[in-house]
N, C-alpha and C. Protein backbone atom coordinates (compact mmCIF):
# COMPACT_ATOMS: atom_id res chain seq x y z
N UNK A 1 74.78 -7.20 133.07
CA UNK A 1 75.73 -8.27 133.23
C UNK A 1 76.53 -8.05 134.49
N UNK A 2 76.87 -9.01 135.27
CA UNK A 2 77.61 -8.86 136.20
C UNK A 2 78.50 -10.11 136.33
N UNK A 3 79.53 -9.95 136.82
CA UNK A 3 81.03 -10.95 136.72
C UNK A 3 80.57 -11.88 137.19
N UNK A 4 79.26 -12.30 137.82
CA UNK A 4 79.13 -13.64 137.99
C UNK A 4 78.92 -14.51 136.95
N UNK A 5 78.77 -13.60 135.81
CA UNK A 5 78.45 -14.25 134.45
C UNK A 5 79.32 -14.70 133.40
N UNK A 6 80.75 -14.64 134.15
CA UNK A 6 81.81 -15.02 133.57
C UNK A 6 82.65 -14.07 132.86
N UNK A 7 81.95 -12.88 132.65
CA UNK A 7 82.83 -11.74 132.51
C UNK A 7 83.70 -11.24 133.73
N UNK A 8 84.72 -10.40 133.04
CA UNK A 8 85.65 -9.96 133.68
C UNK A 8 85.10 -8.12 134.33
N UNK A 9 85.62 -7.60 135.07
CA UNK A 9 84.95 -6.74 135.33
C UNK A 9 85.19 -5.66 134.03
N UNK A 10 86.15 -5.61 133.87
CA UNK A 10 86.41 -4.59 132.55
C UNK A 10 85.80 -5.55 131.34
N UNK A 11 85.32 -6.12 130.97
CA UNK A 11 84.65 -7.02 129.98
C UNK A 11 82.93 -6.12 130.42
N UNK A 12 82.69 -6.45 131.81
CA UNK A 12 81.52 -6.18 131.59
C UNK A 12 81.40 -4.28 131.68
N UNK A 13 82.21 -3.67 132.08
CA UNK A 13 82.07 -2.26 131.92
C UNK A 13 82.00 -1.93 130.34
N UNK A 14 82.95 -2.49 129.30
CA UNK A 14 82.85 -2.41 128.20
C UNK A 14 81.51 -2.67 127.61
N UNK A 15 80.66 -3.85 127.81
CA UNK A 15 79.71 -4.17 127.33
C UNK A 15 78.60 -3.15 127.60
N UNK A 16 78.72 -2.66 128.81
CA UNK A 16 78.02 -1.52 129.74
C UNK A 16 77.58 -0.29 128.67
N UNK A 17 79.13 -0.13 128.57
CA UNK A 17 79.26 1.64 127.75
C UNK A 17 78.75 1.03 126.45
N UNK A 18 79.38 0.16 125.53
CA UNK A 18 79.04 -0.16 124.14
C UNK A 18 77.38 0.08 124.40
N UNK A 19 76.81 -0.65 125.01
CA UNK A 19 75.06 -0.67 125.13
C UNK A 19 74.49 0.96 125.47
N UNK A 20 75.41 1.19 126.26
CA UNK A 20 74.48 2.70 126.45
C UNK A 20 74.79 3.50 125.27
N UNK A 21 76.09 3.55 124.29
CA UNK A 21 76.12 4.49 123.18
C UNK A 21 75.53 3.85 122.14
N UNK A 22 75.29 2.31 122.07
CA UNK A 22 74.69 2.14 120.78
C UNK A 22 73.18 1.78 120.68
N UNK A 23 72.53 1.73 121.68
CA UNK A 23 71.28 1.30 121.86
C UNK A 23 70.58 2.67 121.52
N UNK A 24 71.02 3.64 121.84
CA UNK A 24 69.95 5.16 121.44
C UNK A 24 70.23 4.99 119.97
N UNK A 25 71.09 5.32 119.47
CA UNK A 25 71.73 5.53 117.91
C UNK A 25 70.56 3.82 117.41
N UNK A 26 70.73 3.18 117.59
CA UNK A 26 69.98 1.62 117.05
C UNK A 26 68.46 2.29 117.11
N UNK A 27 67.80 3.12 118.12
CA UNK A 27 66.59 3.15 118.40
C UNK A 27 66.37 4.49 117.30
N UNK A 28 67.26 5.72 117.14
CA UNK A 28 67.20 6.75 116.20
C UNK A 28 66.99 6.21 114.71
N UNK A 29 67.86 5.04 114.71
CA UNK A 29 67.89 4.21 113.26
C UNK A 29 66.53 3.60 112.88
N UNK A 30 66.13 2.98 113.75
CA UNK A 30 64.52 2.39 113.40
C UNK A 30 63.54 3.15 113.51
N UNK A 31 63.50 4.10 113.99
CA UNK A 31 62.40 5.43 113.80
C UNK A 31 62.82 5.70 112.79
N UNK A 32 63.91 6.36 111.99
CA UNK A 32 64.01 6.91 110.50
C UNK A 32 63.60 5.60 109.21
N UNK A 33 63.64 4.24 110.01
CA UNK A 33 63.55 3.57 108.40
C UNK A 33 61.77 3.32 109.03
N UNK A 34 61.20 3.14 110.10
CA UNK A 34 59.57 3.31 110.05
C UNK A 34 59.24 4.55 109.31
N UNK A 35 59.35 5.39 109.65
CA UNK A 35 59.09 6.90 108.72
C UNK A 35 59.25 7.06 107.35
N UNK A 36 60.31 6.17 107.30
CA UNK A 36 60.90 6.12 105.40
C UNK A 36 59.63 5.11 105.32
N UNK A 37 58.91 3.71 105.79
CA UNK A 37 58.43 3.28 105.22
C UNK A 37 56.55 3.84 105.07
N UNK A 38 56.33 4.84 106.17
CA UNK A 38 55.34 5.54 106.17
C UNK A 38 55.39 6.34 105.40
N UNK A 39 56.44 7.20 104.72
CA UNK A 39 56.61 8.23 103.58
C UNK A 39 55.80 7.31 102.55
N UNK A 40 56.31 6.65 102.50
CA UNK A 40 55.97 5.94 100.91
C UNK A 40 54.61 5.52 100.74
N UNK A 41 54.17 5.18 102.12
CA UNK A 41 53.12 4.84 102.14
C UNK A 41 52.03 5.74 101.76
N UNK A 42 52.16 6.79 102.28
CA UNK A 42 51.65 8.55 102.32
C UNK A 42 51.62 9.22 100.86
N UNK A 43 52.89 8.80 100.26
CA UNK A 43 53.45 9.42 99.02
C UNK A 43 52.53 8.56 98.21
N UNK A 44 52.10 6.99 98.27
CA UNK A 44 51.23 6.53 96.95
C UNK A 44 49.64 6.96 97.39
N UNK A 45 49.00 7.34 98.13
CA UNK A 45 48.28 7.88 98.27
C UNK A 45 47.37 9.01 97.16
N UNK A 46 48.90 9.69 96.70
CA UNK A 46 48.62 10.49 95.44
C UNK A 46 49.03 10.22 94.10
N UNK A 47 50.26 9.79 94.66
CA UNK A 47 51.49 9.46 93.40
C UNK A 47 50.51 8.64 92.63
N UNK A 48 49.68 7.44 92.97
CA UNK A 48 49.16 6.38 92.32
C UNK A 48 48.05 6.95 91.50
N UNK A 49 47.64 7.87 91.81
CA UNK A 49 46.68 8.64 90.94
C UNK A 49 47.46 9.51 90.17
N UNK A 50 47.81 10.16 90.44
CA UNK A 50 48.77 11.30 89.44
C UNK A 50 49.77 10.31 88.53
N UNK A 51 50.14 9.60 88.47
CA UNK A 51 51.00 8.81 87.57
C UNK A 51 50.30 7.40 86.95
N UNK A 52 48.90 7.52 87.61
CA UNK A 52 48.15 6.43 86.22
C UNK A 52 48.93 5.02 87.00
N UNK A 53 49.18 4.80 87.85
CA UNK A 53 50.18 3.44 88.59
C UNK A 53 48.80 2.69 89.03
N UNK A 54 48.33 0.96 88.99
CA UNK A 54 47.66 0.70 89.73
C UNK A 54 48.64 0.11 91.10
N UNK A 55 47.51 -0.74 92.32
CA UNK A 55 48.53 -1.45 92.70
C UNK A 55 49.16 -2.55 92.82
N UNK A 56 49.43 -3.27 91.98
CA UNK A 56 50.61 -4.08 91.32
C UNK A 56 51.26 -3.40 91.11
N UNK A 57 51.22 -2.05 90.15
CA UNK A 57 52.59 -1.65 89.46
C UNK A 57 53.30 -1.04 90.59
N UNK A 58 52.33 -0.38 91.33
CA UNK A 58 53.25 0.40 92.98
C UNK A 58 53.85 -0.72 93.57
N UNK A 59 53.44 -1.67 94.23
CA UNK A 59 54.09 -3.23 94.78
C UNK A 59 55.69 -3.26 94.14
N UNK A 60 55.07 -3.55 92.63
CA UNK A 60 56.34 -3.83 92.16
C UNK A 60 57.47 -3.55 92.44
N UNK A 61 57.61 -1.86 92.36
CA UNK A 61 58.43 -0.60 92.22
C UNK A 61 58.84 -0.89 93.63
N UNK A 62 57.57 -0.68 94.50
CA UNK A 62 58.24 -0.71 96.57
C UNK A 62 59.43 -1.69 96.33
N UNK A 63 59.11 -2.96 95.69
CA UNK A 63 59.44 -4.55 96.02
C UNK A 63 60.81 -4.29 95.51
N UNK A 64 61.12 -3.26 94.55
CA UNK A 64 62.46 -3.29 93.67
C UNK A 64 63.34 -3.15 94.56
N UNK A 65 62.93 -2.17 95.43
CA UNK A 65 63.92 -1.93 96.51
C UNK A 65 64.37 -3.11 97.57
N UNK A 66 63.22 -3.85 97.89
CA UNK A 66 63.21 -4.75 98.79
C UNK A 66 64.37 -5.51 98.03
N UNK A 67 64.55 -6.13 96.79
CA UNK A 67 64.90 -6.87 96.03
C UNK A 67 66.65 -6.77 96.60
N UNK A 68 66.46 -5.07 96.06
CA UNK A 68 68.13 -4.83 95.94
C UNK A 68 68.54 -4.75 97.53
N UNK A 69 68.03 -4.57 98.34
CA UNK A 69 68.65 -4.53 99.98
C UNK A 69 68.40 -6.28 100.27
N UNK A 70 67.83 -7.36 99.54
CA UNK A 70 68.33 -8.47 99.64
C UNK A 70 69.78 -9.27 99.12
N UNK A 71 69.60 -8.31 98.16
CA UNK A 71 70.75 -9.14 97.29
C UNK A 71 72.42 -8.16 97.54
N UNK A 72 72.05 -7.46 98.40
CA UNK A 72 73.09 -6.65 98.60
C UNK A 72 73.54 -6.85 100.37
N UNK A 73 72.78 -7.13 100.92
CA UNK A 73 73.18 -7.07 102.12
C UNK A 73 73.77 -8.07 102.79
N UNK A 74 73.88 -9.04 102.18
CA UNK A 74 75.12 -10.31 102.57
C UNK A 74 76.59 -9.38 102.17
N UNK A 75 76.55 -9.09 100.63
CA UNK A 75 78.35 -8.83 100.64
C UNK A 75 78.91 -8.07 101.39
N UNK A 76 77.76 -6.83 101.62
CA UNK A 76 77.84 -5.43 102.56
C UNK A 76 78.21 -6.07 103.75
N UNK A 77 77.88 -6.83 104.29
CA UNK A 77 78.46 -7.14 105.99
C UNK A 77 79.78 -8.06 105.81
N UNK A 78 79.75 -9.25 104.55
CA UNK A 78 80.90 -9.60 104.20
C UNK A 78 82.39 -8.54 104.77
N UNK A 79 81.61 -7.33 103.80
CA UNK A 79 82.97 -6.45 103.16
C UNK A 79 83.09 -5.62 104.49
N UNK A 80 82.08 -5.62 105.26
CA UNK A 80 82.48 -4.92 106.83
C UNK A 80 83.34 -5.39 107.20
């Protein structure tokens, strides 16, 4: 960004720093939830045999989660 863009110069230094400290931390964050979703992936591999699960019943179980980070993540930013 540069002040021709209607920012102020301290507007755009701010935007500057905010981007350089939060863009690594944002990029650390999405490597740990790809990995969380490759764990699982890895983990039914066996789990689905050792626990008699077909896959529907694994779906299901993944999906429970999906369920609750839908129905939860409106109030959660609400309550931010």
């Amino acid at each position: 960004m540069s002040v021709s863009d209607g920012l102020s110069e301290t507007e755009a230094r701010v935007f500057a720093k905010a981007g350089r400290r939060l863009i690594p931390f944002m990029i650390l964050l999405y490597l740990v939830s790809f990995l969380d979703r490759v764990n699982v992936s890895f983990a039914a591999l066996s789990m689905n045999g050792d626990l008699g699960f077909t896959a529907t019943v694994f779906g299901w179980g993944a999906g429970i989660f999906f369920f609750g980070y839908v129905l939860f993540e409106v109030p959660s930013n609400l309550a931010l």
